[in-house]
C-alpha atoms as a PDB file:
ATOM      1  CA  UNK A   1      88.107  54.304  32.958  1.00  0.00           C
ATOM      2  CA  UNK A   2      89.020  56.145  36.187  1.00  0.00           C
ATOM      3  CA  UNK A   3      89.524  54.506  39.387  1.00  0.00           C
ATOM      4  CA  UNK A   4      86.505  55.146  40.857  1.00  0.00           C
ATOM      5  CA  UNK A   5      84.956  53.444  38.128  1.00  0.00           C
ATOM      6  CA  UNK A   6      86.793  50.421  39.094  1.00  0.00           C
ATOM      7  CA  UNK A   7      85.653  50.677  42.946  1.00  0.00           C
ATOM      8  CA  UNK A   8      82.163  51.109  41.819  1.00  0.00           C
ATOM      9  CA  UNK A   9      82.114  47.951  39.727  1.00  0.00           C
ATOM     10  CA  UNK A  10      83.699  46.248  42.908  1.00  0.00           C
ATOM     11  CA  UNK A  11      80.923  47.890  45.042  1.00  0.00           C
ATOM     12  CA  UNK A  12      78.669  45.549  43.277  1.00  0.00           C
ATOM     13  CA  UNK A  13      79.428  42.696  43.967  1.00  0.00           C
ATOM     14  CA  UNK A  14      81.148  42.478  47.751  1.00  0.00           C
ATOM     15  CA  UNK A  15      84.278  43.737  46.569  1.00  0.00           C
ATOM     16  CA  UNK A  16      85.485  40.488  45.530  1.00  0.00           C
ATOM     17  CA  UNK A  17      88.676  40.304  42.922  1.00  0.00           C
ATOM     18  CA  UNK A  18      90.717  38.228  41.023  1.00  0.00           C
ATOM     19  CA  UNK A  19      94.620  39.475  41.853  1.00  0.00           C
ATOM     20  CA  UNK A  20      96.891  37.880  39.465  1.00  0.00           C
ATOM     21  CA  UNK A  21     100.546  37.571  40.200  1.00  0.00           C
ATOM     22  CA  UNK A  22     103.595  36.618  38.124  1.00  0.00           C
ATOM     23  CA  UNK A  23     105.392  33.173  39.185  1.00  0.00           C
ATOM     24  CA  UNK A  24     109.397  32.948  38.798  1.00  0.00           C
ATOM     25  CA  UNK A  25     108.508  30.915  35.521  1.00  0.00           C
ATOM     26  CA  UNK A  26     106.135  33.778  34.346  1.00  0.00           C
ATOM     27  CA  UNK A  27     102.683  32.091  34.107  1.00  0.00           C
ATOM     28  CA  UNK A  28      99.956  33.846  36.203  1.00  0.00           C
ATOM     29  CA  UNK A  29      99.036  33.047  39.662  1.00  0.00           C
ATOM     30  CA  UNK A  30      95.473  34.207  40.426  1.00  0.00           C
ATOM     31  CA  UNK A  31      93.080  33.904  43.248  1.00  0.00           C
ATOM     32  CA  UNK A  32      90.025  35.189  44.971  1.00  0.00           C
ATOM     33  CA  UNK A  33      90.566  38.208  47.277  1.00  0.00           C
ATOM     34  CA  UNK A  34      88.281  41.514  49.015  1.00  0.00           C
ATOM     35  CA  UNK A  35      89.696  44.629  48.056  1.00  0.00           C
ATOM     36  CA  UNK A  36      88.975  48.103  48.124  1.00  0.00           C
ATOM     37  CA  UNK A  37      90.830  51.699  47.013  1.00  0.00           C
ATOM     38  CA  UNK A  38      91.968  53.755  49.900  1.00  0.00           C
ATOM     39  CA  UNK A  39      94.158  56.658  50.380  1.00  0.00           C
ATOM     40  CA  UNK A  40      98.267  55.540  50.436  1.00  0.00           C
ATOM     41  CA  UNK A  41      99.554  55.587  53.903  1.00  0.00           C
ATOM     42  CA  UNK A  42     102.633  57.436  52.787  1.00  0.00           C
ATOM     43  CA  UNK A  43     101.985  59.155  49.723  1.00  0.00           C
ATOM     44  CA  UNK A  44      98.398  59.910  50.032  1.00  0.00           C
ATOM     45  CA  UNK A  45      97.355  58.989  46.738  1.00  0.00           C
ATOM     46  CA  UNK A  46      94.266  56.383  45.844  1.00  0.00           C
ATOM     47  CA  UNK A  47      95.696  52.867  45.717  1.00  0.00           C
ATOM     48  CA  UNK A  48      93.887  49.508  45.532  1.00  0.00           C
ATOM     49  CA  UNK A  49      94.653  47.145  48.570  1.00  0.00           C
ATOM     50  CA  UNK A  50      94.095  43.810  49.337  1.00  0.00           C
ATOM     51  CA  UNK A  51      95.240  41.545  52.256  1.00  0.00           C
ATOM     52  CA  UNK A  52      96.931  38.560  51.579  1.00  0.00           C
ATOM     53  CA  UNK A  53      99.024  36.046  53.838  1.00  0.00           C
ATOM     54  CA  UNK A  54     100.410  32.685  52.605  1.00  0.00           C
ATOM     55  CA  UNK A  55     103.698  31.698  50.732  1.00  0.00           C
ATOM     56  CA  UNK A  56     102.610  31.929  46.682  1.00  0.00           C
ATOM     57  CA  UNK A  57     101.171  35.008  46.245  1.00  0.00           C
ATOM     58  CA  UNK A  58     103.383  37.026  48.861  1.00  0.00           C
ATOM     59  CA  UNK A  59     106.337  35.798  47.754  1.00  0.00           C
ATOM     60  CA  UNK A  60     105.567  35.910  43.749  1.00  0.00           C
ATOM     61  CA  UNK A  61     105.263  39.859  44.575  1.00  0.00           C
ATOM     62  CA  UNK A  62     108.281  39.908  46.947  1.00  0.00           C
ATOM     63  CA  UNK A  63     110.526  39.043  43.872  1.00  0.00           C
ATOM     64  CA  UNK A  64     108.424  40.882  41.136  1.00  0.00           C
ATOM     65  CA  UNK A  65     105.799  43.619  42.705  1.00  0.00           C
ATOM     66  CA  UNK A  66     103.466  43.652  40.367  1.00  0.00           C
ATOM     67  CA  UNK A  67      99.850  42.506  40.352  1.00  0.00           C
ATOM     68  CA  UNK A  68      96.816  43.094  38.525  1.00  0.00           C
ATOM     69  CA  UNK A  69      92.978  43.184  40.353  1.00  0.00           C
ATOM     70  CA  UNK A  70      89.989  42.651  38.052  1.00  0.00           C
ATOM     71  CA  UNK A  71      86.648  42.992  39.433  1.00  0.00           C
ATOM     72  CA  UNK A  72      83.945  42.084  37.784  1.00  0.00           C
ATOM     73  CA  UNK A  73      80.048  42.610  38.305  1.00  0.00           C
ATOM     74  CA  UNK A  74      77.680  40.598  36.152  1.00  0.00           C
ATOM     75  CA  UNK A  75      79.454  41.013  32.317  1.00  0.00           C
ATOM     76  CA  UNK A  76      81.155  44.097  33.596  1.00  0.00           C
ATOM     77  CA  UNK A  77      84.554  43.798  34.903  1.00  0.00           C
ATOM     78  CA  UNK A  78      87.594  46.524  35.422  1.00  0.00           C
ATOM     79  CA  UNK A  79      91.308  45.997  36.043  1.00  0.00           C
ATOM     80  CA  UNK A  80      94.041  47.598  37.414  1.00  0.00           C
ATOM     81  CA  UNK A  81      97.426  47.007  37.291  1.00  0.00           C
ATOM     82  CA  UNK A  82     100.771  48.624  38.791  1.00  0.00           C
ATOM     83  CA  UNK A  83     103.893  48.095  40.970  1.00  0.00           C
ATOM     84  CA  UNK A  84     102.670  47.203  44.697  1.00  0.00           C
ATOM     85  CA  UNK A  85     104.497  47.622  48.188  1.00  0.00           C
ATOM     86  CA  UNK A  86     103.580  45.560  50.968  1.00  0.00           C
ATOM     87  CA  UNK A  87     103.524  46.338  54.658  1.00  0.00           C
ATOM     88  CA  UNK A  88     103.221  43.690  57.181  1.00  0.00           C
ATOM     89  CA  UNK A  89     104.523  41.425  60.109  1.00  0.00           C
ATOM     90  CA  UNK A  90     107.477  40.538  57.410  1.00  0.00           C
ATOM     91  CA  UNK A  91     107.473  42.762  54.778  1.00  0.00           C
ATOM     92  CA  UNK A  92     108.604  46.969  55.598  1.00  0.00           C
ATOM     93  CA  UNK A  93     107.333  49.452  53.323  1.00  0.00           C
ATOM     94  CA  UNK A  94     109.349  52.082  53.086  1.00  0.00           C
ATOM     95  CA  UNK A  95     108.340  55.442  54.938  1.00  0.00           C
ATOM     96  CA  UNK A  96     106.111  53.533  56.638  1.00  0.00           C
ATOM     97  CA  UNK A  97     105.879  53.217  60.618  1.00  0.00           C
ATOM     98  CA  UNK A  98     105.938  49.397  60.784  1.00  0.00           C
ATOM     99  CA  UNK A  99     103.603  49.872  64.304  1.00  0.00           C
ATOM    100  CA  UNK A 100     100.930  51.136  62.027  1.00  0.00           C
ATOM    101  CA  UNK A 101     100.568  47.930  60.363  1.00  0.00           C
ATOM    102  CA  UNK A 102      97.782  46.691  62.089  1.00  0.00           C
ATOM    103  CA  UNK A 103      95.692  50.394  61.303  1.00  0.00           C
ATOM    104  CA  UNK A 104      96.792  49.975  57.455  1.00  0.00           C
ATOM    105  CA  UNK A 105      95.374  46.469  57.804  1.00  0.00           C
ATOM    106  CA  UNK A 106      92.248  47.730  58.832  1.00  0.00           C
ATOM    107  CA  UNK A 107      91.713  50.696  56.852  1.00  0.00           C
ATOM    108  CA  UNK A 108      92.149  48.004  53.463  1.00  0.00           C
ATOM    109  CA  UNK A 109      89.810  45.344  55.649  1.00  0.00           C
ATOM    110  CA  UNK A 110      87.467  48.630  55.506  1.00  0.00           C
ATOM    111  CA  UNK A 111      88.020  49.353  51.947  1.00  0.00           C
ATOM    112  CA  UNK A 112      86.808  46.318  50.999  1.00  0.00           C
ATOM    113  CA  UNK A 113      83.308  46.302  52.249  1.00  0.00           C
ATOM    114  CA  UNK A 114      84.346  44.662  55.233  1.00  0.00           C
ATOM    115  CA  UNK A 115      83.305  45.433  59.124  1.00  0.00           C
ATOM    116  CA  UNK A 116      83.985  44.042  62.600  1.00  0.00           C
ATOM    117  CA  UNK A 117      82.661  43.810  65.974  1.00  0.00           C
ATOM    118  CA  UNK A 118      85.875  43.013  67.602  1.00  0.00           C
ATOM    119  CA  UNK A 119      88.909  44.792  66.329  1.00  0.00           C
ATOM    120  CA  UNK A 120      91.087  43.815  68.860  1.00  0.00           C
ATOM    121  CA  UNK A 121      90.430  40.358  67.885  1.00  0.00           C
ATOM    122  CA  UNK A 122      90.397  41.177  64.681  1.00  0.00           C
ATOM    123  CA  UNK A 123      94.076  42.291  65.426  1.00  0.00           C
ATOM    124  CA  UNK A 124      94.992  38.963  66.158  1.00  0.00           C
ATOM    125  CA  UNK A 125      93.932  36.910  63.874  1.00  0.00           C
ATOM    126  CA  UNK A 126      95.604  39.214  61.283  1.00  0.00           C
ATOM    127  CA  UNK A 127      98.637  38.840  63.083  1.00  0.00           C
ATOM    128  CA  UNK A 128      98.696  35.364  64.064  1.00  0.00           C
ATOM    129  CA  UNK A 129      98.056  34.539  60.517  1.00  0.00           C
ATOM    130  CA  UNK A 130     101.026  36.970  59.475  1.00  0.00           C
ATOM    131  CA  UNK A 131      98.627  38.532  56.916  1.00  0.00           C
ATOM    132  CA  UNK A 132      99.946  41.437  54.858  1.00  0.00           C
ATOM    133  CA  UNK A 133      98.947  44.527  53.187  1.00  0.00           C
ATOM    134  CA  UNK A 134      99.668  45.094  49.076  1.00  0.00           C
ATOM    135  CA  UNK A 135      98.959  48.380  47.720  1.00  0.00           C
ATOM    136  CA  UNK A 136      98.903  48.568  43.771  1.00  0.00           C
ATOM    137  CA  UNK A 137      99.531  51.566  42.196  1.00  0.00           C
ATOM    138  CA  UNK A 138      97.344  52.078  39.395  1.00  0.00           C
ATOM    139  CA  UNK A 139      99.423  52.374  35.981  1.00  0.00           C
ATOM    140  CA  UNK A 140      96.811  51.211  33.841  1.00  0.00           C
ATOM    141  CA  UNK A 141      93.283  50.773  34.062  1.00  0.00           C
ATOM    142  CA  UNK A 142      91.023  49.678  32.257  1.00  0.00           C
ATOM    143  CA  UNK A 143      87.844  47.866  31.560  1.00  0.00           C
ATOM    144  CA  UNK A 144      85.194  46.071  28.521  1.00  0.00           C
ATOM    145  CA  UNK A 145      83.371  49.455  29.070  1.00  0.00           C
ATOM    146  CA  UNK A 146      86.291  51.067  26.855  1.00  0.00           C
END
């Protein structure tokens, strides 16, 4: 499976994923997320983002940057998994222009399906919320498809 494979199995079904996360005790955390492959801000190669904010998952991949994102689409699903960097209102990725946070933000908001009338608003609400950026680079993907 390539990665475009993996977008267009998210493409079916609003981009929605299941990002799983390592706790300190090493069982899974998973939840519901959008997310969408983009071009790295630094590097320039194709990542999978997601936006995130609250204390579990951010702070499971603080102390162990890893995740995996499955999406699935009917019986078919695909995963990825890597090493991630963040970028946000907390978190500096390195070579990256922390002022561009709010553009990176965006660009994974875009990604994923997602569009908005307001983006200064949009802005905001991102930053109020201290919401965050993960890229995962792909190491392995893979899928039921072989």
């Amino acid at each position: 499976m390539e990665l475009s494979d993996f977008e267009a199995i998210g493409a079916q079904d609003g981009y929605l994923a299941v990002v799983a996360t390592s706790r300190a005790d090493g069982t899974a955390q998973a939840s519901v997320v959008n997310a969408g492959v983009l071009e790295h801000p630094v590097r320039g190669e194709r990542v999978v983002g997601f936006v995130t904010y609250g204390p579990a998952k951010l702070a499971n991949l603080r102390r162990r940057p890893r995740a995996t994102v499955v999406f699935r689409a009917g019986w078919q699903w695909g995963a990825v998994e890597g090493p991630c960097e963040i970028a946000g209102p907390d978190d500096v990725m390195e070579g990256f222009d922390a002022s561009g946070v709010p553009e990176l933000v965006r660009a994974v908001f875009r990604a994923a399906g997602g569009t908005h009338e307001d983006w200064d608003e949009f802005d905001l609400v991102m930053r109020q919320d201290r919401r965050a950026a993960v890229l995962v680079r792909p190491e392995r993907i893979y899928s039921n498809a072989g």
